[in-house]
Structures are given as C-alpha cells and as structure tokens.
Protein backbone atom coordinates (compact mmCIF):
# COMPACT_ATOMS: atom_id res chain seq x y z
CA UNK A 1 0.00 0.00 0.00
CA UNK A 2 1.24 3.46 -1.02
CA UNK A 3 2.00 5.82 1.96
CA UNK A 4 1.73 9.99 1.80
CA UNK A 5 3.24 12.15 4.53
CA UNK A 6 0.71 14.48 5.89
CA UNK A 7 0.18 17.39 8.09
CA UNK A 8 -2.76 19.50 9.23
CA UNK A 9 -2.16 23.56 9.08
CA UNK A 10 -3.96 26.90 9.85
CA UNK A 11 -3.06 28.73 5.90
CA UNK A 12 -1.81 31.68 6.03
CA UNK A 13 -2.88 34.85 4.24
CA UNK A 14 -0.90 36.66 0.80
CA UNK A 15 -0.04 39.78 2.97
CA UNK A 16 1.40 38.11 6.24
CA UNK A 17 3.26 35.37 4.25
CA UNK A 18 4.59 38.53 1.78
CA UNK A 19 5.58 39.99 5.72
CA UNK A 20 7.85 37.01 6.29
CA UNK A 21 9.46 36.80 3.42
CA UNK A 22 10.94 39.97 4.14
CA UNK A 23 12.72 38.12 7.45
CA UNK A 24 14.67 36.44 5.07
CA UNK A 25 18.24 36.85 4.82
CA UNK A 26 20.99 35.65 2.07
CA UNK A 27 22.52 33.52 4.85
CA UNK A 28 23.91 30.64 2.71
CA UNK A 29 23.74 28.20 6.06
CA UNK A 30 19.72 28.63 6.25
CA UNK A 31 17.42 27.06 3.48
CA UNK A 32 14.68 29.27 3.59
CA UNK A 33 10.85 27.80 2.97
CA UNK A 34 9.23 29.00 0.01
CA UNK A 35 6.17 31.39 0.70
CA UNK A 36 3.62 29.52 -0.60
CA UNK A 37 4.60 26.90 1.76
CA UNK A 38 4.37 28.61 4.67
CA UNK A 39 1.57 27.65 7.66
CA UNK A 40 1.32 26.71 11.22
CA UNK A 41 1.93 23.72 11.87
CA UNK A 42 -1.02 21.89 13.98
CA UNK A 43 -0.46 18.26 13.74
CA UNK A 44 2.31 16.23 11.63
CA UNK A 45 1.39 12.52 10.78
CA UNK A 46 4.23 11.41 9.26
CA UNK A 47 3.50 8.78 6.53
CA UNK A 48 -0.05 7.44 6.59
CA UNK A 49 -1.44 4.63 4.66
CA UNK A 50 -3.37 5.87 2.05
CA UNK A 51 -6.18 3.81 2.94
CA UNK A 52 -6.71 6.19 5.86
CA UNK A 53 -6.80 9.00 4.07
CA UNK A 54 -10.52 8.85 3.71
CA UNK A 55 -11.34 8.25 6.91
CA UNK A 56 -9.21 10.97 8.40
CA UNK A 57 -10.91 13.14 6.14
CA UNK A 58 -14.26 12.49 7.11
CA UNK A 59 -13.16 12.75 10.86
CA UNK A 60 -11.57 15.96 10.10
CA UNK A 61 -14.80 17.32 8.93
CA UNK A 62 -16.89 16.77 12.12
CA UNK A 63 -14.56 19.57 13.56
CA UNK A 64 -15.95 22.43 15.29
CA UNK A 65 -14.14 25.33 15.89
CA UNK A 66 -15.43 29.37 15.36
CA UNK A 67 -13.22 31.39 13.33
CA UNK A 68 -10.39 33.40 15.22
CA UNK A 69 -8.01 36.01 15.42
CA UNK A 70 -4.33 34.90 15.92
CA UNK A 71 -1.01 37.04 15.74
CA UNK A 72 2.27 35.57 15.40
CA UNK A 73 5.22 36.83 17.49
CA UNK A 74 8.74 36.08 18.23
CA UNK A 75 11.52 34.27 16.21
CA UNK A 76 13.39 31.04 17.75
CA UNK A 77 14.97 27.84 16.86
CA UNK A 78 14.49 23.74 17.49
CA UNK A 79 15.51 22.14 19.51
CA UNK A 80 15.76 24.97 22.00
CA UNK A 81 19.37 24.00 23.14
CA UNK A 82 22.33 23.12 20.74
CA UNK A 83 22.90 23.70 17.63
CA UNK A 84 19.61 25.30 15.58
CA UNK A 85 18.50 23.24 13.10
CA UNK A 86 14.64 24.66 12.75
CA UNK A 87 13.84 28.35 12.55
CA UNK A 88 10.07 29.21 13.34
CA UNK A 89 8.25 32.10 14.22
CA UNK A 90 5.45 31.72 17.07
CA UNK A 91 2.30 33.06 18.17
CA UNK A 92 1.94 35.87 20.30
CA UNK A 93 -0.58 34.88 23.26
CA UNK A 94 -2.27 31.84 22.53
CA UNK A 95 -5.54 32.14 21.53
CA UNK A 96 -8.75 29.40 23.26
CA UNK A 97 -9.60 28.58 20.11
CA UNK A 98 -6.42 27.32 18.61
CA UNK A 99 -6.00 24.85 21.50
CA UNK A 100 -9.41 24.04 21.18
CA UNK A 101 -9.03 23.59 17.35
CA UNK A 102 -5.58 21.34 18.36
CA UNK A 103 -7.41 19.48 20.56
CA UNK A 104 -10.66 18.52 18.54
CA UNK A 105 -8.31 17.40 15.64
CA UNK A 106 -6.35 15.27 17.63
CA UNK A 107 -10.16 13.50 18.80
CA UNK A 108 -11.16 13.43 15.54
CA UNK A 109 -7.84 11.43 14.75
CA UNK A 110 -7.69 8.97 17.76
CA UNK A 111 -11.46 8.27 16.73
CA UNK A 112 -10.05 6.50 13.63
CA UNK A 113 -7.30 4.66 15.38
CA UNK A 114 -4.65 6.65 14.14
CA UNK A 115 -1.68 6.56 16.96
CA UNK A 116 -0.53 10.47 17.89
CA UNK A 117 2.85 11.07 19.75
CA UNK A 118 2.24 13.18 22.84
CA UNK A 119 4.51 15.99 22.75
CA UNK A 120 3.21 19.05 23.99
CA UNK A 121 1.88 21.72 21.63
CA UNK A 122 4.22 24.13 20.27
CA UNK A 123 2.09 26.15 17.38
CA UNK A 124 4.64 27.73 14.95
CA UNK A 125 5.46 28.31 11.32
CA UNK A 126 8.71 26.68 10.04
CA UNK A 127 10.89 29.73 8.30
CA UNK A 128 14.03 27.70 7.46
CA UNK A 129 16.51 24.90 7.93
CA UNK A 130 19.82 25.17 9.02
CA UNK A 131 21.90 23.30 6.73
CA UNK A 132 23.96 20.34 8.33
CA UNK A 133 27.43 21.75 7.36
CA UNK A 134 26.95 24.75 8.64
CA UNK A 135 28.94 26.56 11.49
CA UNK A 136 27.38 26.16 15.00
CA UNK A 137 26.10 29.60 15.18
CA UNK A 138 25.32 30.24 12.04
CA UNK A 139 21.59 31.57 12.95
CA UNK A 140 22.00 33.37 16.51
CA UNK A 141 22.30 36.12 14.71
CA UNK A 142 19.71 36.09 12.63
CA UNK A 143 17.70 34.92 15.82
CA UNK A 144 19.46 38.18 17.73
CA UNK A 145 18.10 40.65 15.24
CA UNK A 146 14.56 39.09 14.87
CA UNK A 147 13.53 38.13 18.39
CA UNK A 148 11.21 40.11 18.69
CA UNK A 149 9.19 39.95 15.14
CA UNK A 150 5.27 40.87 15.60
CA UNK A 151 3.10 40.50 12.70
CA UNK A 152 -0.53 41.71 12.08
CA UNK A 153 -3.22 39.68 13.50
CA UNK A 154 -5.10 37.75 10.98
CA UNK A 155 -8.02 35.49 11.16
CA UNK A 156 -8.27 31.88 11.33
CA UNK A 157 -11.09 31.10 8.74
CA UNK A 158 -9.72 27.56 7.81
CA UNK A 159 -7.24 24.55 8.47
CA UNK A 160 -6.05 21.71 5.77
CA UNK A 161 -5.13 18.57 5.14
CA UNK A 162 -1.73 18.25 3.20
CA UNK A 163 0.65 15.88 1.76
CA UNK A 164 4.54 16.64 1.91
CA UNK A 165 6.65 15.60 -0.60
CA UNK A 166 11.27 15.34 -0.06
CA UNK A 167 12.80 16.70 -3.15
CA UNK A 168 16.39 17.76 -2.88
CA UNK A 169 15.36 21.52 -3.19
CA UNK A 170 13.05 21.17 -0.42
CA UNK A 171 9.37 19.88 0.16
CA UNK A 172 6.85 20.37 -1.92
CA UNK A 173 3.44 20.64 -0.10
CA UNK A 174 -0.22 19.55 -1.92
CA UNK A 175 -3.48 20.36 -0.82
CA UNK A 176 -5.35 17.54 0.13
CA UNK A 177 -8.66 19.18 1.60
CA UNK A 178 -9.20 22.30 3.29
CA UNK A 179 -11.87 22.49 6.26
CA UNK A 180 -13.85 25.73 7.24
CA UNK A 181 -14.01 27.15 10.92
CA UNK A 182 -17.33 27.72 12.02
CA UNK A 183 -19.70 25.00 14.34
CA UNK A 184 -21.55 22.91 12.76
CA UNK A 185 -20.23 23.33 9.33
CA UNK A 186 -18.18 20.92 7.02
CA UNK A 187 -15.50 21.30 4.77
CA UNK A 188 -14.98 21.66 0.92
CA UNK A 189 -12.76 19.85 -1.36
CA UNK A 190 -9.72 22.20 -2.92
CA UNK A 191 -7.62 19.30 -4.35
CA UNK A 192 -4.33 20.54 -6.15
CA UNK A 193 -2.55 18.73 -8.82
C-alpha cells in the first residue's frame, strides 16, 4: 500500500506570508521555505497509509471550531538547546480557540485509530533549515536581530489537510482538503494537482 506524509495547518494569508518573506536573509547556512509553503503547523502525521486518508478526512470534517483572530510573534529555533537546526516564528498569546481547534483534531484522529505522539503543543510556522554543514552559530544572529518579530493579527477562517513531498530543493506541499471554521459546518474539497 502506497504511503503519503501528511500534516494539518492553519493557511496563512498573501499579505502576512509577503511579511515574512521579508525576514529572510541571504545567509547561505539557512534554506529558507518557500512562501507559498508557509503555515502553522497543527499536527504532523508522518507517513499514513493511504487507505486512511478517507477516513481521516471524514473525521476531520466533524470539527468544530469558530473562526479566530491569531497574531504571530517572536523568532526562535528547534531544539531549544544546541545547535539550531529549525527556525520558526510563534504566536503571540495563545488564543482558546487554537487549542481548542488542536485538541478537537487530535479526537477526531484517535477516533479512527490513528496513533498520535504526545509531545506538547508548540504552534509555529517553520521559516528555514539550518543546513547540516553549517557553522554552529550560524543563525543566533539572525535569531538576535529578529527576536522580537510581531506580525498583524489575521483570522483563522480555515485549516487543511496536506501531503509533503522530499525533493532535494526542499518539500513540496499539496493540498489535500481544506476544512472551514465555524460549528456545525463541514468542509470543501480544494484538491491541487
């Protein structure tokens, strides 16, 4: 059976991805994502079977979550000790909702039987990767100058479904299905090809 590496993710809008990009620096060490990849991260699966696709989709859509307002704030680095190897900017003050989006997805997964790892929630959007030859502090000072990065809040009208493809220029993310906030209401297909 074929596998697909998915993730769920809040999109985020033109404007505030447009806002990042301008964080970005010609630091040859840091592989910077593409903008039209960028989105916080809510869950990662990994690889799934494709044969759960379907019913993680349906699950998905019994979600219920009003629309919100989230801002993010504040540049840092996995794993928090060491060498960098993830840049990410956060939230600022973490909204109800987004835990209560977070924690409704993670219900609607276990009711199919898909296993979840229990780390604790860290909501962020992946900016780069630190490239494994480069010097040990080859981002603190990118992380110096940015700390304290605060965008525009925007609102929190969606969250989708996508597969994650490895090419050697980076991954290459697909829409799988994207899922409307508001109670009581379902999702609509957007497949990409």
């Amino acid at each position: 059976m074929p596998f697909e590496r998915l993730f769920i993710a809040i999109p985020l809008p033109v404007s505030l991805r447009e806002e990042l990009e301008t964080l970005y620096e010609p630091v040859r060490s840091i592989a910077w994502v593409r903008p039209a990849q960028l989105h916080l991260t809510l869950r990662f699966l990994g690889d799934v079977d494709a044969s759960l696709s379907e019913p993680i989709e349906t699950a998905l859509a019994r979600v219920q979550v009003e629309p919100f307002l989230l801002t993010l704030a504040g540049i840092g680095a996995f794993p928090p000790r060491g060498a960098a190897r993830v840049i990410w900017v956060g939230i600022g003050e973490s909204h109800p909702r987004l835990n209560q989006l977070r924690q409704q997805i993670d219900d609607a997964l276990l009711g199919t039987g898909f296993p979840l790892d229990v780390r604790i929630f860290h909501p962020h959007v992946t900016l780069g990767r630190v490239r494994s030859d480069a010097s040990p502090g080859a981002a603190i000072e990118f992380l110096k100058r940015h700390r304290a990065f605060t965008s525009a809040p925007f609102r929190a009208e969606t969250f989708q479904l996508c597969a994650s493809e490895l090419h050697p220029a980076g991954a290459v993310h697909t829409l799988r299905k994207e899922f409307r906030l508001a109670p009581g209401f379902g999702s609509f297909s957007k497949h990409a090809d």
